[in-house]
N, C-alpha and C. Protein backbone atom coordinates (compact mmCIF):
# COMPACT_ATOMS: atom_id res chain seq x y z
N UNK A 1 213.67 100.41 49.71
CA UNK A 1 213.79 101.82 50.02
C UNK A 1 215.24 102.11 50.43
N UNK A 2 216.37 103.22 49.88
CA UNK A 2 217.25 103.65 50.36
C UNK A 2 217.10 104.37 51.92
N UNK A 3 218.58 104.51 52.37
CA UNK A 3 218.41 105.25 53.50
C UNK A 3 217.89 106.62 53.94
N UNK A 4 218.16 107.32 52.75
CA UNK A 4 217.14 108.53 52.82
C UNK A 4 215.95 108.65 52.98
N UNK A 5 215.79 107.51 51.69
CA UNK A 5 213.75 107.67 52.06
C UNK A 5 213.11 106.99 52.93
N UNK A 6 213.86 105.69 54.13
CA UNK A 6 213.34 105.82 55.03
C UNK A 6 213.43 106.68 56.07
N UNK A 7 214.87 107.47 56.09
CA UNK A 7 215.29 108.32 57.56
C UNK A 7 213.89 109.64 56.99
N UNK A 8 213.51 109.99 55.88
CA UNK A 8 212.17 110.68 55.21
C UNK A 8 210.77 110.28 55.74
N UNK A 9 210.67 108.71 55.65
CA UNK A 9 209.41 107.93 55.95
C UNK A 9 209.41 108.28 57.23
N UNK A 10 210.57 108.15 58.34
CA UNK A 10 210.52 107.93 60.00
C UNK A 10 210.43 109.29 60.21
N UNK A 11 210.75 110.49 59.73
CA UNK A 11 210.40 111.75 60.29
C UNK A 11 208.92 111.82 60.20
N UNK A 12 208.33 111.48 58.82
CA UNK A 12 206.97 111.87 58.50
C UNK A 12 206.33 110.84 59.67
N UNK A 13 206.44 109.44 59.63
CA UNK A 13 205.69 109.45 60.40
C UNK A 13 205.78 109.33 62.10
N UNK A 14 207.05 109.78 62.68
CA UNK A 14 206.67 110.72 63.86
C UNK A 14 206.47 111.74 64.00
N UNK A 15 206.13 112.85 62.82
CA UNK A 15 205.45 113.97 62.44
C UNK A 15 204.05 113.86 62.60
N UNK A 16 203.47 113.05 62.26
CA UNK A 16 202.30 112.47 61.98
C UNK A 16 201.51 111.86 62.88
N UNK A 17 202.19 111.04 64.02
CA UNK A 17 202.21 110.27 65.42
C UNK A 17 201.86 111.61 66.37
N UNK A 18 202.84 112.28 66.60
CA UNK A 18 202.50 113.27 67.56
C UNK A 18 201.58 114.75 67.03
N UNK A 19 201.35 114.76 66.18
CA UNK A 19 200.28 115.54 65.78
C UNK A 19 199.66 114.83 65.77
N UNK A 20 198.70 114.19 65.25
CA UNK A 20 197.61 113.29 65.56
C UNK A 20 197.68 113.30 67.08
N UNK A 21 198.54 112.96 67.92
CA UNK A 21 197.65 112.98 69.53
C UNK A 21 197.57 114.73 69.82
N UNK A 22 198.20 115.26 69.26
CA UNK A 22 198.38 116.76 70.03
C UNK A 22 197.19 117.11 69.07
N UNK A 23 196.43 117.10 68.30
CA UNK A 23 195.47 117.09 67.31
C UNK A 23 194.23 116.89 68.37
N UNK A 24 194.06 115.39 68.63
CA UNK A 24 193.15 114.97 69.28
C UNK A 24 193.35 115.38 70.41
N UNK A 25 194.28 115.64 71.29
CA UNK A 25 194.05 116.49 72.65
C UNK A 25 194.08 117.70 72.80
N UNK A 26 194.49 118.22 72.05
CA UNK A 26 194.42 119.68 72.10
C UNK A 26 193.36 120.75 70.94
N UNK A 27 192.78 119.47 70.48
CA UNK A 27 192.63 120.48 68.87
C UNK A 27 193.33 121.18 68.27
N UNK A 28 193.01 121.21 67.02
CA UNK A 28 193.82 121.92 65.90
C UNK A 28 194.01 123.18 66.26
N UNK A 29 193.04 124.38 67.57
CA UNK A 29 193.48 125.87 66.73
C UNK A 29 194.57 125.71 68.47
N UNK A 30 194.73 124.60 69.61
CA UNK A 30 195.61 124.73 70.56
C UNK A 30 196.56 123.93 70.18
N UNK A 31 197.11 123.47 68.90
CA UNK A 31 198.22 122.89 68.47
C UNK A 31 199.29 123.75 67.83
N UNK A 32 200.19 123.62 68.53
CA UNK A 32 201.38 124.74 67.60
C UNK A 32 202.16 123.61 66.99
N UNK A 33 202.68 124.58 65.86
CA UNK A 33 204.11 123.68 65.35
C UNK A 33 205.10 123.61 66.34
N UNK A 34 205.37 124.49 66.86
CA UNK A 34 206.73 124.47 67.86
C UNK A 34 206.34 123.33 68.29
N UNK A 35 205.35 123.37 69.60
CA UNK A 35 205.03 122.29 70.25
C UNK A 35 205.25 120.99 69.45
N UNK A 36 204.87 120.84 68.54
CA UNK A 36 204.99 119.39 67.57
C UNK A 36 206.13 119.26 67.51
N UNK A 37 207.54 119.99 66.96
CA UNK A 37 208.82 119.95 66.80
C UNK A 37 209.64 119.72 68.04
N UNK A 38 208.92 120.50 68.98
CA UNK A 38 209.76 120.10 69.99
C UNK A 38 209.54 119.22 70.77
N UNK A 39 208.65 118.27 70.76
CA UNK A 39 207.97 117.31 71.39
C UNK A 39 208.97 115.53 70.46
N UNK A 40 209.19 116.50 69.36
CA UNK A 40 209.95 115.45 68.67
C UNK A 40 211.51 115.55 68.38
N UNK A 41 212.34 116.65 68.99
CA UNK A 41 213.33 117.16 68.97
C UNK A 41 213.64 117.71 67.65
N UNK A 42 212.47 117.74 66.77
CA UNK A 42 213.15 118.64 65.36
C UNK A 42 213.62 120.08 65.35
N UNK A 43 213.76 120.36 63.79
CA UNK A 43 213.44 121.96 63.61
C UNK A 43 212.36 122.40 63.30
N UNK A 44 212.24 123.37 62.98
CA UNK A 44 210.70 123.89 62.22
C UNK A 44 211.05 123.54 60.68
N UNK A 45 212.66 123.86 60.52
CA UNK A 45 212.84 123.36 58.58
C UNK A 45 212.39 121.68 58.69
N UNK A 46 212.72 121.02 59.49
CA UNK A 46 212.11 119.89 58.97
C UNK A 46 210.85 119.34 59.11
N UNK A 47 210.10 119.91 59.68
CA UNK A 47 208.62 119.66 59.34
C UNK A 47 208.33 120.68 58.18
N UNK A 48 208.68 121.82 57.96
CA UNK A 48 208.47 122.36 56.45
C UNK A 48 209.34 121.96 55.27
N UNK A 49 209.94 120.69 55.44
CA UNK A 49 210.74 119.70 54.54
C UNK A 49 209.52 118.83 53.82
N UNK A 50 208.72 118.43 54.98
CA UNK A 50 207.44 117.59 54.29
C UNK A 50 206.42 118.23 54.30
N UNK A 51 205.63 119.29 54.87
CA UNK A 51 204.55 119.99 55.29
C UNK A 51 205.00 121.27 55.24
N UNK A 52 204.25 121.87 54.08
CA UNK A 52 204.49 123.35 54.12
C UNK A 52 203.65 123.83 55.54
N UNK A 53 202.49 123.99 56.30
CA UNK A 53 202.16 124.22 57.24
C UNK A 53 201.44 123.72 57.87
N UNK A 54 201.25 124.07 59.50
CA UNK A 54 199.87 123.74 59.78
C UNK A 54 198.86 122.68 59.36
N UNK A 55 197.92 123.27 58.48
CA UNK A 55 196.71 122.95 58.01
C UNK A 55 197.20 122.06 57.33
N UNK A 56 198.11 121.41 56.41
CA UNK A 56 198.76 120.72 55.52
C UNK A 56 199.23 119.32 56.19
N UNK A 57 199.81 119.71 57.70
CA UNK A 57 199.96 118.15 58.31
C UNK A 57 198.68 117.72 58.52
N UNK A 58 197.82 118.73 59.12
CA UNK A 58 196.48 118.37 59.24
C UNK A 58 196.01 117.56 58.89
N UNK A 59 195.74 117.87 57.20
CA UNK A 59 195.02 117.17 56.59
C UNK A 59 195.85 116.07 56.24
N UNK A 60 196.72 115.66 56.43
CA UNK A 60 197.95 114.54 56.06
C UNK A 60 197.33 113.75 57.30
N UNK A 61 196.52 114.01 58.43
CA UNK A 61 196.47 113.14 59.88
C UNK A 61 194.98 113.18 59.45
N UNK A 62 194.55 113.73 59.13
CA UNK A 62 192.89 113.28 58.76
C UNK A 62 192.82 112.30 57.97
N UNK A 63 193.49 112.73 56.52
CA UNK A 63 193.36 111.60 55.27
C UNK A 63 193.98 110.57 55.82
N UNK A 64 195.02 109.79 57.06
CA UNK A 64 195.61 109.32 57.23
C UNK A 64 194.22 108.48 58.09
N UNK A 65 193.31 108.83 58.89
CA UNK A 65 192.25 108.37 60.01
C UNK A 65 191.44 108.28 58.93
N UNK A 66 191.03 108.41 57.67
CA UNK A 66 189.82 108.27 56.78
C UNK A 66 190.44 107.19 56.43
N UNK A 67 191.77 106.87 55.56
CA UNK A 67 191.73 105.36 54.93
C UNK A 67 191.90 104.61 56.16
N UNK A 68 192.76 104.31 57.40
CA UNK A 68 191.86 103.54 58.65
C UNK A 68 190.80 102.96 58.94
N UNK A 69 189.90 104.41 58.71
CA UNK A 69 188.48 104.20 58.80
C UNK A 69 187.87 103.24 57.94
N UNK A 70 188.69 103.59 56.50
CA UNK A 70 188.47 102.37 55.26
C UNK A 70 188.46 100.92 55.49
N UNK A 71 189.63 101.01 55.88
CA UNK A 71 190.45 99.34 56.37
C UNK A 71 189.61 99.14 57.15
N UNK A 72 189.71 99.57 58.20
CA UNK A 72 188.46 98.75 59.09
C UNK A 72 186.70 98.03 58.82
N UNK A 73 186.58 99.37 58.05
CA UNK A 73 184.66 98.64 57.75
C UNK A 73 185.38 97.72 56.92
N UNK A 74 186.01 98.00 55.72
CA UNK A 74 186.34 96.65 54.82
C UNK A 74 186.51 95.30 55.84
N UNK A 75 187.91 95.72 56.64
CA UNK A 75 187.72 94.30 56.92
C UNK A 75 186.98 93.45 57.96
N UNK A 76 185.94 94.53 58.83
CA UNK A 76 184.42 93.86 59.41
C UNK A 76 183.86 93.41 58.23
N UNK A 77 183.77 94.25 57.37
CA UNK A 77 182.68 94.14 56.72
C UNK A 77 182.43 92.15 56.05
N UNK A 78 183.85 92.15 55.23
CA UNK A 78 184.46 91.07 54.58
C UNK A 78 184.38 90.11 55.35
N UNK A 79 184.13 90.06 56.66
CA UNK A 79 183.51 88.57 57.41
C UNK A 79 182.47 88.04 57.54
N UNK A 80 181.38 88.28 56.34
CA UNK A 80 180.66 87.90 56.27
C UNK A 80 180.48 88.02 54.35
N UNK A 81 179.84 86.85 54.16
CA UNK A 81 179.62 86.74 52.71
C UNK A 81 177.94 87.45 51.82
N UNK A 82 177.53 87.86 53.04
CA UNK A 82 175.75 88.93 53.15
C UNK A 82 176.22 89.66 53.02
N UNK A 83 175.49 90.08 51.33
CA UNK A 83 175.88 91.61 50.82
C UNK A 83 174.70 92.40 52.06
N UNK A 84 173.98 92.56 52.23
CA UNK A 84 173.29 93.43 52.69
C UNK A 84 173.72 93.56 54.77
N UNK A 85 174.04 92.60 55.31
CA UNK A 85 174.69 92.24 56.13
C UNK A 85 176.24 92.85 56.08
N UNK A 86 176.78 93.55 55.04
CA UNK A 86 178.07 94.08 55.15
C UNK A 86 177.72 95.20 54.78
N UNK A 87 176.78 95.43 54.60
CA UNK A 87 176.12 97.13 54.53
C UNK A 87 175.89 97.51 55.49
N UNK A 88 175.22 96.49 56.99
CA UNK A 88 174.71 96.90 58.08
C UNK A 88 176.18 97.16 59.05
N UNK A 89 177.43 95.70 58.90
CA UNK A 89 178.21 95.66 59.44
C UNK A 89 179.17 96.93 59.30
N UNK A 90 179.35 97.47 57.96
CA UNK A 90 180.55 98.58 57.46
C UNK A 90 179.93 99.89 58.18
N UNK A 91 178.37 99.98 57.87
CA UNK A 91 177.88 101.24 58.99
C UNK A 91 177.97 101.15 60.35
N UNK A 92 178.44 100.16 60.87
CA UNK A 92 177.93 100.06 62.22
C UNK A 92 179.27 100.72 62.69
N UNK A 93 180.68 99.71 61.85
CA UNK A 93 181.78 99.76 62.18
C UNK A 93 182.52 101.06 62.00
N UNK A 94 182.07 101.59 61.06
CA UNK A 94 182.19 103.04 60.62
C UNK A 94 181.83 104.29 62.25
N UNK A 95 180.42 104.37 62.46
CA UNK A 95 179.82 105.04 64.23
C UNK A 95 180.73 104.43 65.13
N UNK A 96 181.36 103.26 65.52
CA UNK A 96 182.11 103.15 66.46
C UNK A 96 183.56 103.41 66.12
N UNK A 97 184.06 103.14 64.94
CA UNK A 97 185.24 103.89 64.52
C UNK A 97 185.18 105.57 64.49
N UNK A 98 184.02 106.15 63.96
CA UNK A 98 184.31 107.47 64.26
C UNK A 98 183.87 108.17 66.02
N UNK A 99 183.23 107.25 66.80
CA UNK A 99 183.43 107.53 68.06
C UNK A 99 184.87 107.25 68.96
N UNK A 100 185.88 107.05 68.56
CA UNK A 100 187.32 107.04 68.95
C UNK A 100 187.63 108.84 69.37
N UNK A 101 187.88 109.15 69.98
CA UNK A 101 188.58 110.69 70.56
C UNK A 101 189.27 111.36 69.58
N UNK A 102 190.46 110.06 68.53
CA UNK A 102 191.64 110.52 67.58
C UNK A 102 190.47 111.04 66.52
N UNK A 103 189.67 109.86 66.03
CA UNK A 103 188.76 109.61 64.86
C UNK A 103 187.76 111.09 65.13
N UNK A 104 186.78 111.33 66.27
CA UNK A 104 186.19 112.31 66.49
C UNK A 104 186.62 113.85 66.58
N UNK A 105 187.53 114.31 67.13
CA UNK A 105 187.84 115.73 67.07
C UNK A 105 188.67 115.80 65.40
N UNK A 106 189.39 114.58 65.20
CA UNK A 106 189.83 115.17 63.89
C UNK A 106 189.45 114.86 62.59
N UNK A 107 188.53 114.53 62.47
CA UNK A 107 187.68 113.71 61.45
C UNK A 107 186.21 114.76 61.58
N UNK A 108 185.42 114.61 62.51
CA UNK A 108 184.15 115.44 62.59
C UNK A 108 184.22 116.60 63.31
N UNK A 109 185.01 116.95 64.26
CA UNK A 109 184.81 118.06 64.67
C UNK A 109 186.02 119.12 64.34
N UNK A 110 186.92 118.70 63.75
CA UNK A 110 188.02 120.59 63.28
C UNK A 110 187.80 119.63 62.03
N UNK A 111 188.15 118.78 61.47
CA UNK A 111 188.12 118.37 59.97
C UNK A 111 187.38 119.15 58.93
N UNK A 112 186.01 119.50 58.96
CA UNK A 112 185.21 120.70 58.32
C UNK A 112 185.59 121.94 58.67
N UNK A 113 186.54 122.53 59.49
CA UNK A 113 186.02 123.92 59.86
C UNK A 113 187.42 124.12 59.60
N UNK A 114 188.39 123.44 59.78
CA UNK A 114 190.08 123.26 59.28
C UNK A 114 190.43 123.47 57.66
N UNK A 115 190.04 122.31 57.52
CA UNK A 115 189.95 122.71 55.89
C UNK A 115 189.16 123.00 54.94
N UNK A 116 188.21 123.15 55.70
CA UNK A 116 187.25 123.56 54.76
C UNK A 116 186.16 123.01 54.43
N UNK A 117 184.62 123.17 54.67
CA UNK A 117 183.68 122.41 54.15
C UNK A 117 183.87 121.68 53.20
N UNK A 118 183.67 122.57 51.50
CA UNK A 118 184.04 121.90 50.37
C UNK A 118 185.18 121.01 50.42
N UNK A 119 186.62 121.23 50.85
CA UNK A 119 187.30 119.96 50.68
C UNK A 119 187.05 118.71 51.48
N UNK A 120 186.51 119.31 52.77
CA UNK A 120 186.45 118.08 53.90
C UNK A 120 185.42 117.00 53.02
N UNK A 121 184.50 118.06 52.29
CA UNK A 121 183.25 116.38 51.22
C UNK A 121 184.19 116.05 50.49
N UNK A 122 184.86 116.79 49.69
CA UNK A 122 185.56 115.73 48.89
C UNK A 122 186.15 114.94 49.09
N UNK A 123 186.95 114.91 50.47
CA UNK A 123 188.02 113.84 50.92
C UNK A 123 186.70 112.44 51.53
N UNK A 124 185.55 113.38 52.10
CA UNK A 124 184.56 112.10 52.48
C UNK A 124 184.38 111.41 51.36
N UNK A 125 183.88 112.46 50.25
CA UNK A 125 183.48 111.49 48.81
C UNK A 125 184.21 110.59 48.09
N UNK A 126 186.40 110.73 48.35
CA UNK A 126 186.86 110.15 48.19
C UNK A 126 187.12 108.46 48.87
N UNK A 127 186.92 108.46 49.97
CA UNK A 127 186.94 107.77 50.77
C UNK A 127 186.18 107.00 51.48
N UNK A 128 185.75 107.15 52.55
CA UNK A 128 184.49 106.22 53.01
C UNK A 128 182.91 106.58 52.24
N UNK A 129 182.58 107.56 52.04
CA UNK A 129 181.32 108.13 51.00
C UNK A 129 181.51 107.11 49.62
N UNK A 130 182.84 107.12 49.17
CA UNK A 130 183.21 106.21 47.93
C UNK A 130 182.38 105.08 48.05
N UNK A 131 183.18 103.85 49.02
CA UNK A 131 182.74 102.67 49.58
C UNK A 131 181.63 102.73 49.39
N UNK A 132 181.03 103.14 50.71
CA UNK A 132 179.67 103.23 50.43
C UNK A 132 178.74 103.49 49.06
N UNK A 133 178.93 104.28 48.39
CA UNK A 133 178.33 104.43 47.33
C UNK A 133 178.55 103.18 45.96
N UNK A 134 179.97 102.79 46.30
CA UNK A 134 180.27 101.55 45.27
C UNK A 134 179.28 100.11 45.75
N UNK A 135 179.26 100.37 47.19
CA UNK A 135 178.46 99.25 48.06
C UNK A 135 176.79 99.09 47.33
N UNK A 136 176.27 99.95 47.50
CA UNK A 136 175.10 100.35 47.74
C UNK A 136 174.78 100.55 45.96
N UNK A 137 175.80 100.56 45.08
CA UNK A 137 175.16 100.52 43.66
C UNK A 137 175.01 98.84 43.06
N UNK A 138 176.29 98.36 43.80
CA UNK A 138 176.26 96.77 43.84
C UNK A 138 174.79 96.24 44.39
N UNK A 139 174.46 96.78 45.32
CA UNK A 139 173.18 96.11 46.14
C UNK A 139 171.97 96.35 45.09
N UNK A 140 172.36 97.53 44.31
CA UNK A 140 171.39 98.13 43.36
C UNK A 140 171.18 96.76 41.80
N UNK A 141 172.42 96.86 42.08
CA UNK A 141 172.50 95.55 40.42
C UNK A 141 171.99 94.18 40.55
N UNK A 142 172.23 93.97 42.24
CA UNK A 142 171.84 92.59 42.57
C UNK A 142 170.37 92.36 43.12
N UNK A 143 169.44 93.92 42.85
CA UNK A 143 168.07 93.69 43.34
C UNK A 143 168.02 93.77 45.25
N UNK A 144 169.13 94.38 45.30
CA UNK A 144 168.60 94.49 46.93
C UNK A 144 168.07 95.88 47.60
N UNK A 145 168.55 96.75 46.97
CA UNK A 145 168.13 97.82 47.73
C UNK A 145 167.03 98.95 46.35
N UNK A 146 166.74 99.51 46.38
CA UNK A 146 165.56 100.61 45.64
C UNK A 146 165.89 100.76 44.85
N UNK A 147 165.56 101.42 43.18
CA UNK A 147 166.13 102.44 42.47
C UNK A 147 165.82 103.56 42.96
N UNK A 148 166.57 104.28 43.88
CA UNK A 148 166.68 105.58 43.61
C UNK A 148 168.11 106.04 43.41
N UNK A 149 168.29 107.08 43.71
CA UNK A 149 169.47 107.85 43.13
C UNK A 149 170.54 107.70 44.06
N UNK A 150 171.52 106.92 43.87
CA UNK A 150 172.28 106.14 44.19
C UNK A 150 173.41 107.49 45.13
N UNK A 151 173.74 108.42 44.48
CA UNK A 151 174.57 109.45 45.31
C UNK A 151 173.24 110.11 46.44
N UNK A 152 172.40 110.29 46.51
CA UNK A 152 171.46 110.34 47.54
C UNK A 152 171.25 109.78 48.57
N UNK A 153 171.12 108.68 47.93
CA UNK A 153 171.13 107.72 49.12
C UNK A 153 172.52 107.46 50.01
N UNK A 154 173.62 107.81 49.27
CA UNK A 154 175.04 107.67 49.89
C UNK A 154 174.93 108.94 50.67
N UNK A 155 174.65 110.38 50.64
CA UNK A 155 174.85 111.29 51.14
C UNK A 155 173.79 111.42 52.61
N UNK A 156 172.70 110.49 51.94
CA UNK A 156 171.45 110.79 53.17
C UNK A 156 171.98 109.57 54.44
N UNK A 157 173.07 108.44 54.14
CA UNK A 157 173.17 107.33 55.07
C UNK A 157 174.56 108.05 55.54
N UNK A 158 175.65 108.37 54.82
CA UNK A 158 176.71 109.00 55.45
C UNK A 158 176.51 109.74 56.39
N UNK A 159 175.51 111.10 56.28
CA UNK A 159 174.96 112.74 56.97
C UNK A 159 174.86 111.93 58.03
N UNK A 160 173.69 110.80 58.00
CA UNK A 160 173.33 110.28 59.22
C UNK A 160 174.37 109.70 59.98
N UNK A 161 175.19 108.91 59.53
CA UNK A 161 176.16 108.11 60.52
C UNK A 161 177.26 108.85 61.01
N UNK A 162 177.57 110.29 60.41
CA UNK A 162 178.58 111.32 61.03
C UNK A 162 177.35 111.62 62.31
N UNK A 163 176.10 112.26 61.94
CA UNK A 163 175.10 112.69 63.16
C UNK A 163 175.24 111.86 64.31
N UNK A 164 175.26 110.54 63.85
CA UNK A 164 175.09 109.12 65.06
C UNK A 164 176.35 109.15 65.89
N UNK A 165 177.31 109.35 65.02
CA UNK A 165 178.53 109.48 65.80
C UNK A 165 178.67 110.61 66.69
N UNK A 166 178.39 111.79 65.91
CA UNK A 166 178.56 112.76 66.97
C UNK A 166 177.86 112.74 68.61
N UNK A 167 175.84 112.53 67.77
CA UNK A 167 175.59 112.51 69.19
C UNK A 167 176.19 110.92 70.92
N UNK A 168 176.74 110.48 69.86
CA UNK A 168 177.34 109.05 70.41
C UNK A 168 178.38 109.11 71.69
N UNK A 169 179.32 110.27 70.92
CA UNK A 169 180.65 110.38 71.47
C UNK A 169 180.77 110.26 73.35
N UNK A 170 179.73 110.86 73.83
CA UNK A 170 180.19 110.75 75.12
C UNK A 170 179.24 109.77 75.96
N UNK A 171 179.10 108.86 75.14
CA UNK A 171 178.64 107.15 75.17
C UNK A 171 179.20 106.20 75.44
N UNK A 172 179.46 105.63 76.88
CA UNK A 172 180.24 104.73 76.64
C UNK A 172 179.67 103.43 76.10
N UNK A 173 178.24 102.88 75.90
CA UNK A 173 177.25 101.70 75.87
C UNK A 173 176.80 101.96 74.54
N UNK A 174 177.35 101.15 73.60
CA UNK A 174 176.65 101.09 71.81
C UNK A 174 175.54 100.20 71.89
N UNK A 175 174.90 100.05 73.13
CA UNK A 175 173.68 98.83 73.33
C UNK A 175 172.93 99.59 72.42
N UNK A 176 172.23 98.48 71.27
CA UNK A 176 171.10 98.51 70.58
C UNK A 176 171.67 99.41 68.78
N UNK A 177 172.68 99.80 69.18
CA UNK A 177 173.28 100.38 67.89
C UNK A 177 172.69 99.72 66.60
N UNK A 178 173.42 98.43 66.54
CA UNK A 178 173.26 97.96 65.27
C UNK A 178 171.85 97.93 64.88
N UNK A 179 170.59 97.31 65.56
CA UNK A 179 169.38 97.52 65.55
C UNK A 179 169.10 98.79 64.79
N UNK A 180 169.31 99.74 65.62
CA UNK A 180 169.03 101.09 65.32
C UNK A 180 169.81 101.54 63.54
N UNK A 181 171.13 101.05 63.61
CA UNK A 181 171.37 101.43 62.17
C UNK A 181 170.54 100.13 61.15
N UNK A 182 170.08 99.03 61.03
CA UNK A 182 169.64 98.12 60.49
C UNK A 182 168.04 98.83 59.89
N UNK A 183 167.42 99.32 61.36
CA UNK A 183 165.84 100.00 61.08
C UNK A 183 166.18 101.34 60.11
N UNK A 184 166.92 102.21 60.12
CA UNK A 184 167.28 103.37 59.01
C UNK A 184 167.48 102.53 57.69
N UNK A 185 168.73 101.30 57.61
CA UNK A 185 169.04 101.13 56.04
C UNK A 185 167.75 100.44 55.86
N UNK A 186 167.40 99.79 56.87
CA UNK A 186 165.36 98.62 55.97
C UNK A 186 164.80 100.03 55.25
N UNK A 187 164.95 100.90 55.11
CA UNK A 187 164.04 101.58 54.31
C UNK A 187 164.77 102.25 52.80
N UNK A 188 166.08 101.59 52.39
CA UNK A 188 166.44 100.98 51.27
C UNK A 188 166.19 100.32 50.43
N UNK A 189 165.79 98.79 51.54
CA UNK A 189 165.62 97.57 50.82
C UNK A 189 164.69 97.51 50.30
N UNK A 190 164.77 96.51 49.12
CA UNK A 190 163.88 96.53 47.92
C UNK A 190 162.90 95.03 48.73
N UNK A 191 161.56 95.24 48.89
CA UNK A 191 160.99 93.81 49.39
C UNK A 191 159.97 93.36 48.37
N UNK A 192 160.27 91.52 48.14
CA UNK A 192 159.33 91.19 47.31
C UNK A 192 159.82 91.21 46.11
């Protein structure tokens, strides 16, 4: 990388650093740009150098906490060589990753109402909804889980594990979690 495009990379991402906490502590509609710029000694032209506005870093700090969110179930998941066991592990890891403060207000709670229902699924469908659904068609080929309709079943286990998270958040004790997500996916599995 030349010197430009990192002195480029280091604005964006202390652009990105302090929105994301002023995000998560303040929410999106008590976050100003000023505040962001001046918290970082910029201008306002240079956060509209990379981010035309607002809503635009936004979603640059959401999509930024969704592939996170990625990395992480992947690499719980990947410690174990049980396909169906990294189905239980990636959901589990997924409810306690989206119970984080950063992960929760900007991921489930302004993430839909910020940008928008329709885009906020698509960025789910891109992303962790993906996984999952690539997961869960694999389990399908190898005889582990049902034939049914494979985006269904991704939408009916996702709905739920955003729900789990939400009601979670002001939880500090995940006692019995995994249990509890294990008894929802057993009614996947294919037995016999």
């Amino acid at each position: 990388m030349n010197k430009k495009m990192e002195a480029s990379q280091a604005t964006i991402d202390q652009l990105m650093g302090v929105s994301r906490y002023l995000f998560t502590e303040k929410g999106y509609t008590k976050t100003s740009l000023e505040e962001i710029v001046s918290r970082l000694g910029m201008t306002r032209g240079a956060l509209y150098h990379h981010y035309k506005n607002k809503k635009e870093l936004f979603r640059a700090v959401l999509l930024q906490i969704q592939e996170e969110i990625g990395q992480r179930v992947a690499a719980e998941a990947d410690k174990t060589d049980d396909l169906w066991q990294q189905l239980v592990i990636g959901c589990l890891t997924f409810v306690k990753e989206a119970c984080r403060p950063d992960v929760m207000q900007i991921l489930l709670i302004d993430g839909p109402s910020v940008i928008g229902w329709q885009d906020w699924r698509q960025m789910d469908e891109h992303n962790s909804q993906y996984h999952l659904y690539e997961h869960l068609r694999f389990l399908q080929e190898q005889g582990i889980v049902v034939d049914l309709d494979c985006h269904a079943m991704t939408a009916l286990i996702s709905g739920g594990l955003n729900e789990l998270a939400l009601t979670l958040v002001d939880r500090d004790n995940f006692q019995g979690l995994e249990e509890l997500i294990e008894r929802q996916l057993q009614g996947f599995k294919k037995y016999g």
